[in-house]
C-alpha atoms as a PDB file:
ATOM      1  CA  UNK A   1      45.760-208.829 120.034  1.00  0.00           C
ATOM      2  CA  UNK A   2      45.981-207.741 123.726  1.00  0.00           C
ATOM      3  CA  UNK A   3      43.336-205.596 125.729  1.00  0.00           C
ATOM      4  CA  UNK A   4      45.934-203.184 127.550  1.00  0.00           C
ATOM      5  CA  UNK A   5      44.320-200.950 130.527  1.00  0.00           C
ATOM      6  CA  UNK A   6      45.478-197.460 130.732  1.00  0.00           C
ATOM      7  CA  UNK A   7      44.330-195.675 133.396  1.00  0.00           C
ATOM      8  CA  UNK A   8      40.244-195.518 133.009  1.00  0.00           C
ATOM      9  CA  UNK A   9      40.298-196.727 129.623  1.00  0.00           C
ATOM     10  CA  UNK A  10      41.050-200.446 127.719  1.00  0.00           C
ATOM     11  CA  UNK A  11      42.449-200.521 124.186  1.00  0.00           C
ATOM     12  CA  UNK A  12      43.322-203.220 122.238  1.00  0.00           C
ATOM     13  CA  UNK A  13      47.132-203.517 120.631  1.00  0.00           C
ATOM     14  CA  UNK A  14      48.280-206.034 118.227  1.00  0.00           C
ATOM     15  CA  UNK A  15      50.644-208.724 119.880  1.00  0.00           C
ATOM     16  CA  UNK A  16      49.916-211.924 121.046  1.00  0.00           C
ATOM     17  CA  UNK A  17      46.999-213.638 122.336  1.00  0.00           C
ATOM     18  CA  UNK A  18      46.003-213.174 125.986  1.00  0.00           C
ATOM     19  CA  UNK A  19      48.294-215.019 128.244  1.00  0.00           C
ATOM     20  CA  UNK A  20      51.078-215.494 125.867  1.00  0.00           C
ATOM     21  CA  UNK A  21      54.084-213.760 125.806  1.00  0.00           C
ATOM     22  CA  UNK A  22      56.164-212.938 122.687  1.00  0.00           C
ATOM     23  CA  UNK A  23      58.530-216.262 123.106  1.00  0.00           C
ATOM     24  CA  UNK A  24      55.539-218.446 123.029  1.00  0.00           C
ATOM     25  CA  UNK A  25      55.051-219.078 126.864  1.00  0.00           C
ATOM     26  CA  UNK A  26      51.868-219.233 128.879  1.00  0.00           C
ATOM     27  CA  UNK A  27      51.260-217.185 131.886  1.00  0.00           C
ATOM     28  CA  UNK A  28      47.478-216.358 132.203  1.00  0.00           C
ATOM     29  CA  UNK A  29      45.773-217.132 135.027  1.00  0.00           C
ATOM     30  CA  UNK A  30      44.779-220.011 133.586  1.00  0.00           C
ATOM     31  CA  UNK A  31      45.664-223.124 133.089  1.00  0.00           C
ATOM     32  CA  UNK A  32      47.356-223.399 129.727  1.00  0.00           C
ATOM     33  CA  UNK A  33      44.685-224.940 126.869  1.00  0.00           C
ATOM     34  CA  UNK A  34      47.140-226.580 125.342  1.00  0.00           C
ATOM     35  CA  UNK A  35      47.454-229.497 127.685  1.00  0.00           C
ATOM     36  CA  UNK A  36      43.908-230.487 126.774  1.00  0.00           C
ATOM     37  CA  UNK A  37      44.647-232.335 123.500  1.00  0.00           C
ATOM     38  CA  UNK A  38      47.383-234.337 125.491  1.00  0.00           C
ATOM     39  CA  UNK A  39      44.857-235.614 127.729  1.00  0.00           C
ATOM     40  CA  UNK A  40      42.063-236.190 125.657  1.00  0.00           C
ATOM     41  CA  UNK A  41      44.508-238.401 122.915  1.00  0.00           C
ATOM     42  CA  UNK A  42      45.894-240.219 125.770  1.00  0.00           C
ATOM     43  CA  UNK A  43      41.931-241.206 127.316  1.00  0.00           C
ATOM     44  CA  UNK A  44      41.334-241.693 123.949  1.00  0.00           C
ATOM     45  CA  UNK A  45      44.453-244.332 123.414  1.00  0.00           C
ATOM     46  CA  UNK A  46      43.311-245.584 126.701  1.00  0.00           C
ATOM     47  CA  UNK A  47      39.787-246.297 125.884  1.00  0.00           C
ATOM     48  CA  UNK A  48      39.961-247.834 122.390  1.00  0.00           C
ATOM     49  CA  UNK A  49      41.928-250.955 124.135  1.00  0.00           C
ATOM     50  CA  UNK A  50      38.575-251.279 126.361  1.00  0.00           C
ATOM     51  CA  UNK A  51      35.924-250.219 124.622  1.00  0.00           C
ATOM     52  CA  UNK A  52      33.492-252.008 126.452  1.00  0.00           C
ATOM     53  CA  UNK A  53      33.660-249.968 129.594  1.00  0.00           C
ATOM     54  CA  UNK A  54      31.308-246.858 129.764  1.00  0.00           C
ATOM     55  CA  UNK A  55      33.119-243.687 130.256  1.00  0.00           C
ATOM     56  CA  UNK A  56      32.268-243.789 133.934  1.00  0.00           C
ATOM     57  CA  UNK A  57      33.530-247.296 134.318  1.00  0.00           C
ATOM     58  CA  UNK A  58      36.834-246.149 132.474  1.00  0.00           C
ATOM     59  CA  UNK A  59      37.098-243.098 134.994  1.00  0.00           C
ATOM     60  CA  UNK A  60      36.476-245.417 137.822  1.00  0.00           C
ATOM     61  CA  UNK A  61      39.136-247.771 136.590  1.00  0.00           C
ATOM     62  CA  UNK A  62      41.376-244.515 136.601  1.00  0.00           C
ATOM     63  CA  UNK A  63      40.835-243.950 139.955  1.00  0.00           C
ATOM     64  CA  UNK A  64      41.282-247.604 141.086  1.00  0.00           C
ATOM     65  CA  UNK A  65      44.899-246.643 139.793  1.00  0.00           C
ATOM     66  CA  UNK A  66      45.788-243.452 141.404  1.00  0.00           C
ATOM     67  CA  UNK A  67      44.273-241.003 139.532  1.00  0.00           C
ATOM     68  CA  UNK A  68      41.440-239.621 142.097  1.00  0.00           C
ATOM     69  CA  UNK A  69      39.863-236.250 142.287  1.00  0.00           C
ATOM     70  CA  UNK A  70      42.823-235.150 143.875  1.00  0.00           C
ATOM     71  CA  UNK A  71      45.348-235.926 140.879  1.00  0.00           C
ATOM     72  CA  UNK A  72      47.427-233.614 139.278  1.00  0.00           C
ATOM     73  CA  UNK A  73      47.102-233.278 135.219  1.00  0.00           C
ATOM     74  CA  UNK A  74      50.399-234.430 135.025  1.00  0.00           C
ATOM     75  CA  UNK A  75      49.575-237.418 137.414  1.00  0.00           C
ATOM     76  CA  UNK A  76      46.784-238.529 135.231  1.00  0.00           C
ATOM     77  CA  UNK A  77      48.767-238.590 131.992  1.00  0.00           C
ATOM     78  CA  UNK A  78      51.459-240.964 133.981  1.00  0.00           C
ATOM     79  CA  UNK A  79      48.023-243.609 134.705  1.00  0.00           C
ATOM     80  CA  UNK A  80      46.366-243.492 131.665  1.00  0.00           C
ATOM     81  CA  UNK A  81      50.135-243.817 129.397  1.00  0.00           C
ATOM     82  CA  UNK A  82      51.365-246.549 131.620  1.00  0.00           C
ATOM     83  CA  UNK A  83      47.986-248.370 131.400  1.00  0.00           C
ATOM     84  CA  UNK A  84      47.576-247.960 127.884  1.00  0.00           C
ATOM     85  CA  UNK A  85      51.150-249.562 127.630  1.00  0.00           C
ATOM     86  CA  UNK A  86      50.059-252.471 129.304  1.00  0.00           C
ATOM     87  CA  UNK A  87      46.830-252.841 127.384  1.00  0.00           C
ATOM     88  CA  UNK A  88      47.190-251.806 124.238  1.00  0.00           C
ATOM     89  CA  UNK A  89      44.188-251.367 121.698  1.00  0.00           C
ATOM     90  CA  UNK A  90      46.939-252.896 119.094  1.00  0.00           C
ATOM     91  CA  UNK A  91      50.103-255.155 118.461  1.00  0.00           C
ATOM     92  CA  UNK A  92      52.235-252.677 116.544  1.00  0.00           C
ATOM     93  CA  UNK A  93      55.791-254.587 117.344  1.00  0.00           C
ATOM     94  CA  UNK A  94      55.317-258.438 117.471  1.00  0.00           C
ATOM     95  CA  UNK A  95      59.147-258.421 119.078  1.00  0.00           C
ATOM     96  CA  UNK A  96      57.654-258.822 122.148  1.00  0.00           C
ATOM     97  CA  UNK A  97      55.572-261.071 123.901  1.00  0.00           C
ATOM     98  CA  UNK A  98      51.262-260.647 124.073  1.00  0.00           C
ATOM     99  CA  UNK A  99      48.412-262.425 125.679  1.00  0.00           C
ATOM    100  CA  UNK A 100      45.847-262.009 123.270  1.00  0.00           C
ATOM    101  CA  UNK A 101      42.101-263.030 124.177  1.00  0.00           C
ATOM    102  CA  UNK A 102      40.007-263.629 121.752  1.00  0.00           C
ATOM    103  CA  UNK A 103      35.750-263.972 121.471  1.00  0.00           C
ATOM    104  CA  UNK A 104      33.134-265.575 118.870  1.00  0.00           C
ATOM    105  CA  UNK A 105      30.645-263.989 117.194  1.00  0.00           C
ATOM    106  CA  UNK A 106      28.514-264.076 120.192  1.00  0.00           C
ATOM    107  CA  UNK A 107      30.982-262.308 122.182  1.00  0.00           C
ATOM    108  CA  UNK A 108      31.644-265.454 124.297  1.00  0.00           C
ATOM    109  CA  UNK A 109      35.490-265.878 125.357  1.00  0.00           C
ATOM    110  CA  UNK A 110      37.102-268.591 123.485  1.00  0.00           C
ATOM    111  CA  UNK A 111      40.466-268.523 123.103  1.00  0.00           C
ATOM    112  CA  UNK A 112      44.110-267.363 124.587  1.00  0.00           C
ATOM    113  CA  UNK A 113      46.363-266.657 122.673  1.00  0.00           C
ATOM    114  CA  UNK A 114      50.159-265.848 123.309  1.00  0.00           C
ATOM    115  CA  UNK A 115      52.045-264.326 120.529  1.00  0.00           C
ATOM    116  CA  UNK A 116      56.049-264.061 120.684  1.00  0.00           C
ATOM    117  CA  UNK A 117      58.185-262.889 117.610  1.00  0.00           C
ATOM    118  CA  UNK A 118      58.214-266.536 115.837  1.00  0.00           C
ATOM    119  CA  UNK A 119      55.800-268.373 117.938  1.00  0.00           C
ATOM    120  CA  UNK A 120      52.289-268.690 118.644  1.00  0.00           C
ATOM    121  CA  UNK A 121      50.704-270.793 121.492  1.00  0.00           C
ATOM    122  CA  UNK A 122      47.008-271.143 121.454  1.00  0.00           C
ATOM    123  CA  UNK A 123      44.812-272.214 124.586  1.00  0.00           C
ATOM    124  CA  UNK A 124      40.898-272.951 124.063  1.00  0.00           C
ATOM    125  CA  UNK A 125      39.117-271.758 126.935  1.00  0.00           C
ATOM    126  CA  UNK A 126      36.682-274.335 128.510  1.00  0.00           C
ATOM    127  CA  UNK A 127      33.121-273.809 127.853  1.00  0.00           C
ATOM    128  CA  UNK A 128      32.421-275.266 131.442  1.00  0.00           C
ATOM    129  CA  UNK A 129      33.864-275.296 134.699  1.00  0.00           C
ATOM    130  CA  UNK A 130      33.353-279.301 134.319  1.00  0.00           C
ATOM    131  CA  UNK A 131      35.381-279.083 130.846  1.00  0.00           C
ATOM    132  CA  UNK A 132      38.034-277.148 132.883  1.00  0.00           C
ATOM    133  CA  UNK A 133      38.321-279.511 135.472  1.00  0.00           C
ATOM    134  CA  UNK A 134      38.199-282.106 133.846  1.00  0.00           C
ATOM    135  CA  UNK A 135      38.782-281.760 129.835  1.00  0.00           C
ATOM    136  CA  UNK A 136      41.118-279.498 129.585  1.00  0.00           C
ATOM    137  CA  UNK A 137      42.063-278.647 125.866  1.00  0.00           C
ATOM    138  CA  UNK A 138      45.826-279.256 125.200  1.00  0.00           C
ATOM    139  CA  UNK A 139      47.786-276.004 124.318  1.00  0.00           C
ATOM    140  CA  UNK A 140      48.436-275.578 120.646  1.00  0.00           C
ATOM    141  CA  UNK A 141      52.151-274.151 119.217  1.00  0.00           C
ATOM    142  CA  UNK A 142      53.228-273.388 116.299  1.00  0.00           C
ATOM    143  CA  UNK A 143      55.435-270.925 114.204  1.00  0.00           C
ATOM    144  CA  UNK A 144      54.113-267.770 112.454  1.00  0.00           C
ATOM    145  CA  UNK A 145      55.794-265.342 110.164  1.00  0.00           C
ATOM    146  CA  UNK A 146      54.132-262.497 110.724  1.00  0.00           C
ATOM    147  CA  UNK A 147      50.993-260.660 112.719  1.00  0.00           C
ATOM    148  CA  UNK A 148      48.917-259.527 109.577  1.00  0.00           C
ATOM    149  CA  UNK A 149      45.823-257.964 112.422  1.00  0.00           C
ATOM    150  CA  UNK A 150      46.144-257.689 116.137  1.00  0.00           C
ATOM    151  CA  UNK A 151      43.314-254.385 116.959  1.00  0.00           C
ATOM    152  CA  UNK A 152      40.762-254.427 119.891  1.00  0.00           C
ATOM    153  CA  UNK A 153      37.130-254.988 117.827  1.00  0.00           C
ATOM    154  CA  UNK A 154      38.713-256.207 114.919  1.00  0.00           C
ATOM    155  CA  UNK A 155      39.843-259.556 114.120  1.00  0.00           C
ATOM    156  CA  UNK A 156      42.744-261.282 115.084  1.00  0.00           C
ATOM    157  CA  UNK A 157      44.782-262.905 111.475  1.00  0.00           C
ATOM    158  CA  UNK A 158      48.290-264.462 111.971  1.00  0.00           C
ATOM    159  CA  UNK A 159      50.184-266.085 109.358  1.00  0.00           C
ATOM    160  CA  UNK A 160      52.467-269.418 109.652  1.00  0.00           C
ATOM    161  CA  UNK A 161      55.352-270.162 107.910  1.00  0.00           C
ATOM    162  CA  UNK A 162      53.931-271.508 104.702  1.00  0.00           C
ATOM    163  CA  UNK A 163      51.958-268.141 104.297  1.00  0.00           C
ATOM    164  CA  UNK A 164      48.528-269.760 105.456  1.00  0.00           C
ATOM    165  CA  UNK A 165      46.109-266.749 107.442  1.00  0.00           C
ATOM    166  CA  UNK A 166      44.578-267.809 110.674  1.00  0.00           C
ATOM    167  CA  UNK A 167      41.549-265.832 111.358  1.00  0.00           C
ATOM    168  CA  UNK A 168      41.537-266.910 115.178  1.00  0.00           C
ATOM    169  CA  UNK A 169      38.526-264.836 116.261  1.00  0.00           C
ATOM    170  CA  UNK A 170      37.561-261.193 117.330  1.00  0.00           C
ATOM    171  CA  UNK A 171      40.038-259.434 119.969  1.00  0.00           C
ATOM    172  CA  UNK A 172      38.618-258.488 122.975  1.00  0.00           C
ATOM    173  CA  UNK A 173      42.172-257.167 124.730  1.00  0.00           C
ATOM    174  CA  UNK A 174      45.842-257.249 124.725  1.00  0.00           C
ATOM    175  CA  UNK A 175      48.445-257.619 127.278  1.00  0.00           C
ATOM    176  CA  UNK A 176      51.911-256.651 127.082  1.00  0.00           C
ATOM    177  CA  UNK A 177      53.366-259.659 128.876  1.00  0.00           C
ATOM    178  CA  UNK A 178      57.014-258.711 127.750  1.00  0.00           C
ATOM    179  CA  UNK A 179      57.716-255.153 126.134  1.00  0.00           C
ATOM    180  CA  UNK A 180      59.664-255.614 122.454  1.00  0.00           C
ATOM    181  CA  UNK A 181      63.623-256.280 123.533  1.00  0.00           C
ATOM    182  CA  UNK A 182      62.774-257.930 126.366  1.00  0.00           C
ATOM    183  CA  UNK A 183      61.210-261.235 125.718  1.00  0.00           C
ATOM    184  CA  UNK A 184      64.493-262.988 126.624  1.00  0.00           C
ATOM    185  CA  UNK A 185      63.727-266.924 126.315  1.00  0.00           C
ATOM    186  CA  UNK A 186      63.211-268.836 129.432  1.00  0.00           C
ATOM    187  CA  UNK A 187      65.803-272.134 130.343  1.00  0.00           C
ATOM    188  CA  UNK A 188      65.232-272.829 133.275  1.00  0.00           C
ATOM    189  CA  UNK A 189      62.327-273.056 136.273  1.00  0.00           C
ATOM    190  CA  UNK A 190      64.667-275.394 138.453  1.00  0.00           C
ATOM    191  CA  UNK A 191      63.360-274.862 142.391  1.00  0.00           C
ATOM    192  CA  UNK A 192      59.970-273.198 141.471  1.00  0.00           C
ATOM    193  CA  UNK A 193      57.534-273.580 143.660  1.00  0.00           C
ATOM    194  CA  UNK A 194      53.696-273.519 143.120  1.00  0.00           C
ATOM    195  CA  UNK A 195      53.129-270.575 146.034  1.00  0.00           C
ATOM    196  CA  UNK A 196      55.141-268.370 144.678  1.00  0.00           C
ATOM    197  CA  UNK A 197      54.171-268.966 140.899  1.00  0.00           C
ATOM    198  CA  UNK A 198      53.563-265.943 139.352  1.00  0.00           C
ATOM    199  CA  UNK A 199      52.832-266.930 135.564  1.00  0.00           C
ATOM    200  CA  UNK A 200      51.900-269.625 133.350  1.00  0.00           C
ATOM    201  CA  UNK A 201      54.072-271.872 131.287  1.00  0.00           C
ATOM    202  CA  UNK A 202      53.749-273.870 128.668  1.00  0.00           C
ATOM    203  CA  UNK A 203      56.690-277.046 129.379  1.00  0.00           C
ATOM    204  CA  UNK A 204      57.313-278.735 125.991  1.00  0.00           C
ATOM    205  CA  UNK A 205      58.685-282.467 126.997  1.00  0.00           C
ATOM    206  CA  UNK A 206      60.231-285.176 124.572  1.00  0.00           C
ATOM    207  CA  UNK A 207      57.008-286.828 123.618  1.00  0.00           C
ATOM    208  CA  UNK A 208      54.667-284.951 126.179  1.00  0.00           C
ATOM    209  CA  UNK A 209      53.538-281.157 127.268  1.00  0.00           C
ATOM    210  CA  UNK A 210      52.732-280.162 130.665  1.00  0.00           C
ATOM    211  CA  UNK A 211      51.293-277.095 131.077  1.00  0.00           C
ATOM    212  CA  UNK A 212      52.028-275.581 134.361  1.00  0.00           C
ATOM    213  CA  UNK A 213      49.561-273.227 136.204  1.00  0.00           C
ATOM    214  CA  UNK A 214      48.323-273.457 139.864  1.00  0.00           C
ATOM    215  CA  UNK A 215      47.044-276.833 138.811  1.00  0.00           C
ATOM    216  CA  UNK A 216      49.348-278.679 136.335  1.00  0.00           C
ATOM    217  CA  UNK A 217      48.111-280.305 133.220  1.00  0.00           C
ATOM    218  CA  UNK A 218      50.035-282.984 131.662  1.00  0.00           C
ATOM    219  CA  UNK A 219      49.133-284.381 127.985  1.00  0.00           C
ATOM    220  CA  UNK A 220      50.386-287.591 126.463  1.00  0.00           C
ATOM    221  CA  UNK A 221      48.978-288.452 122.582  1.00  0.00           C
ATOM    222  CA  UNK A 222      48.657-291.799 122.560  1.00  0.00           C
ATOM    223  CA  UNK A 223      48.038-293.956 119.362  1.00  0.00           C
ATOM    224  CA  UNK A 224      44.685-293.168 119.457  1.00  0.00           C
ATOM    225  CA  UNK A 225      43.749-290.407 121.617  1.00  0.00           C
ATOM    226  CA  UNK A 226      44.966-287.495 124.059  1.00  0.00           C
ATOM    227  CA  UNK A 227      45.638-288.478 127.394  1.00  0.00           C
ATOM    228  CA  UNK A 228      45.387-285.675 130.356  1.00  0.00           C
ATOM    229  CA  UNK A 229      46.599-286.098 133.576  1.00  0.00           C
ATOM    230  CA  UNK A 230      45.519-283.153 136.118  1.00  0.00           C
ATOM    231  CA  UNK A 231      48.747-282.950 138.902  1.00  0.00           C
ATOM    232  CA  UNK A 232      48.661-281.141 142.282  1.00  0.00           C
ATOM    233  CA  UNK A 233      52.291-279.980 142.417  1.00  0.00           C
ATOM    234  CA  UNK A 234      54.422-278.775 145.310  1.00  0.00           C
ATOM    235  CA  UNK A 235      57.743-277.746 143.445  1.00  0.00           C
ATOM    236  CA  UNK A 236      59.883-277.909 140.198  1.00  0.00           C
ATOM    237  CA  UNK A 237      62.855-280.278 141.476  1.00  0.00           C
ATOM    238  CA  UNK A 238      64.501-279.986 138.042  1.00  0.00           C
ATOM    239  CA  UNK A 239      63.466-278.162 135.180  1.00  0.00           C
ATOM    240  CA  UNK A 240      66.123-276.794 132.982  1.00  0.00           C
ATOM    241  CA  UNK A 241      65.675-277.469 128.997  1.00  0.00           C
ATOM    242  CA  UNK A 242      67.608-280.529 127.648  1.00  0.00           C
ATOM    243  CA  UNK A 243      67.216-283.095 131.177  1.00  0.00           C
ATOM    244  CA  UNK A 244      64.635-285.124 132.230  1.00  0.00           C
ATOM    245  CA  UNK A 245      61.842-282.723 134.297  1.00  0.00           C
ATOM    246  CA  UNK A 246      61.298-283.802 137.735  1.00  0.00           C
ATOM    247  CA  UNK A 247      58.292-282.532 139.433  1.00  0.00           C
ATOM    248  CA  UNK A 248      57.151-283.040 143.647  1.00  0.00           C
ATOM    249  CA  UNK A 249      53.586-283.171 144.102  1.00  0.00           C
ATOM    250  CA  UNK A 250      51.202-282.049 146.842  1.00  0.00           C
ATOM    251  CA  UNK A 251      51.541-285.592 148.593  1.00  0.00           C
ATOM    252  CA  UNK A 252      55.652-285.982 148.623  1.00  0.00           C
ATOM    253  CA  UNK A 253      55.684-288.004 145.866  1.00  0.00           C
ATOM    254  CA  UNK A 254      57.822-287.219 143.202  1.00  0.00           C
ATOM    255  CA  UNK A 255      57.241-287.756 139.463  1.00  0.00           C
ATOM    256  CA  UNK A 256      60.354-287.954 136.554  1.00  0.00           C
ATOM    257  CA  UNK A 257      59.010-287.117 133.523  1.00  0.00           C
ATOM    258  CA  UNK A 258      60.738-287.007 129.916  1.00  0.00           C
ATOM    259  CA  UNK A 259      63.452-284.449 128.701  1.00  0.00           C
ATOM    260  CA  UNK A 260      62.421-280.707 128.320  1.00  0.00           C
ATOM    261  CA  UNK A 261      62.773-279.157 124.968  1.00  0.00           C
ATOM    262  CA  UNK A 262      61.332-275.711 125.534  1.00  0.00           C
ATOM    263  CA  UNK A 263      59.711-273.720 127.899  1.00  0.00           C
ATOM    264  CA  UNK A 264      56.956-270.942 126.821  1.00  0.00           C
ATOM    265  CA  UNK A 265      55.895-268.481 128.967  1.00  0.00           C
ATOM    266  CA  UNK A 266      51.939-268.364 128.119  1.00  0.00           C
ATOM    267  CA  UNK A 267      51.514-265.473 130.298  1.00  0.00           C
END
């Protein structure tokens, strides 16, 4: 019903609602209520990817992004949908490519893992800055056939290719490192150089792996044991999958290493 005013005196006449007309539109004077549950779903969407922030923290982090005081509604859907997309509280479509980080039961950080749509590459983080300089754990790949868990709080459960679930900790966040339909495989890093390095990647060699951050990390098994070599690189002379990698360090020296079978982008 409608309060209509006619002359000194109100009465009320069945229609529609205040501030809705009879095809469904809004024009009170305020803002339309609708919008609310938009907002509220999206925070929400938002929020369950990183629940450990406080609700001040999360607003802050809003902010950080654009979405001040002075932002529009509309503005502050945009920020909270795009960073929901690159965070997401779950892995719905394993077609792309995640960075999964995962914790113990203590809530300590202990591994990365990337997922792709067949592979999985698992990285131990170092429990010490001496371990990490020094002891680096060797990246771990294998196949999986499907993603059977992948939810912020909840644990993370991939299974291989013979059907075997790894339970491979609790997740503490996700990131979208290529969206599904666009994790197009990498051949090729020939001319790369360390400054401009923007990602990690995981080089698979003939009887060798280097793994290739601002520091490299080459691993050798031996009969015995692991060997790890820590490089100071300059550049990627050649790196293009099937011929022999060649690598300049920091000093001008340049190191051949053996033939490149893949390369995985870790993140």
């Amino acid at each position: 019903m409608d309060i209509v005013l006619q002359g000194s005196f109100a009465t009320i006449s069945p229609g529609f609602p205040l501030g809705w007309t009879r095809h469904g539109s809004y024009d009170g004077g305020v803002k339309d209520p609708r919008r609310i549950p938009v907002m509220t779903d999206a925070l929400t969407r938002l929020w369950e990817a990183r629940p450990d922030l406080t609700l001040t923290r999360l607003l802050g982090l809003l902010e950080t992004h654009g979405a001040d005081w002075n932002a529009t509604d509309e503005e502050t859907l945009a920020v909270l949908r795009r960073l929901a997309e690159e965070t997401p509280a779950r892995l719905d479509d394993p077609t792309g490519r995640y960075l999964v980080t995962t914790e113990n039961s203590a809530g300590v950080a202990t591994q990365l893992v990337t997922v792709g749509a067949d592979r999985v590459a698992v990285r131990q983080i170092p429990a010490s800055r001496t371990d990490a300089v020094h002891d680096l754990p060797q990246p771990v790949v294998w196949e999986h056939s499907g993603v059977r868990s992948c939810h912020v709080a909840a644990p993370l459960v991939i299974t291989d290719t013979e059907g075997i679930a790894h339970r491979m900790g609790l997740v503490s966040s996700i990131r979208v490192i290529a969206a599904p339909g666009e994790d197009a495989p990498v051949t090729s890093l020939d001319g790369l150089r360390r400054r401009t390095l923007d990602g990690v990647y995981l080089l698979e060699l003939e009887d060798a792996s280097l793994l290739l951050d601002r520091t490299a990390w080459l691993f050798t098994t031996g009969r015995r044991d692991l060997h790890r070599e820590r490089l100071t690189w300059a550049r990627l002379l050649d790196c293009t999958v099937g011929a022999p990698l060649r690598i300049a360090l920091d000093g001008g020296e340049v190191r051949e290493l053996p033939e490149l079978r893949r390369i995985t982008v870790l993140e």
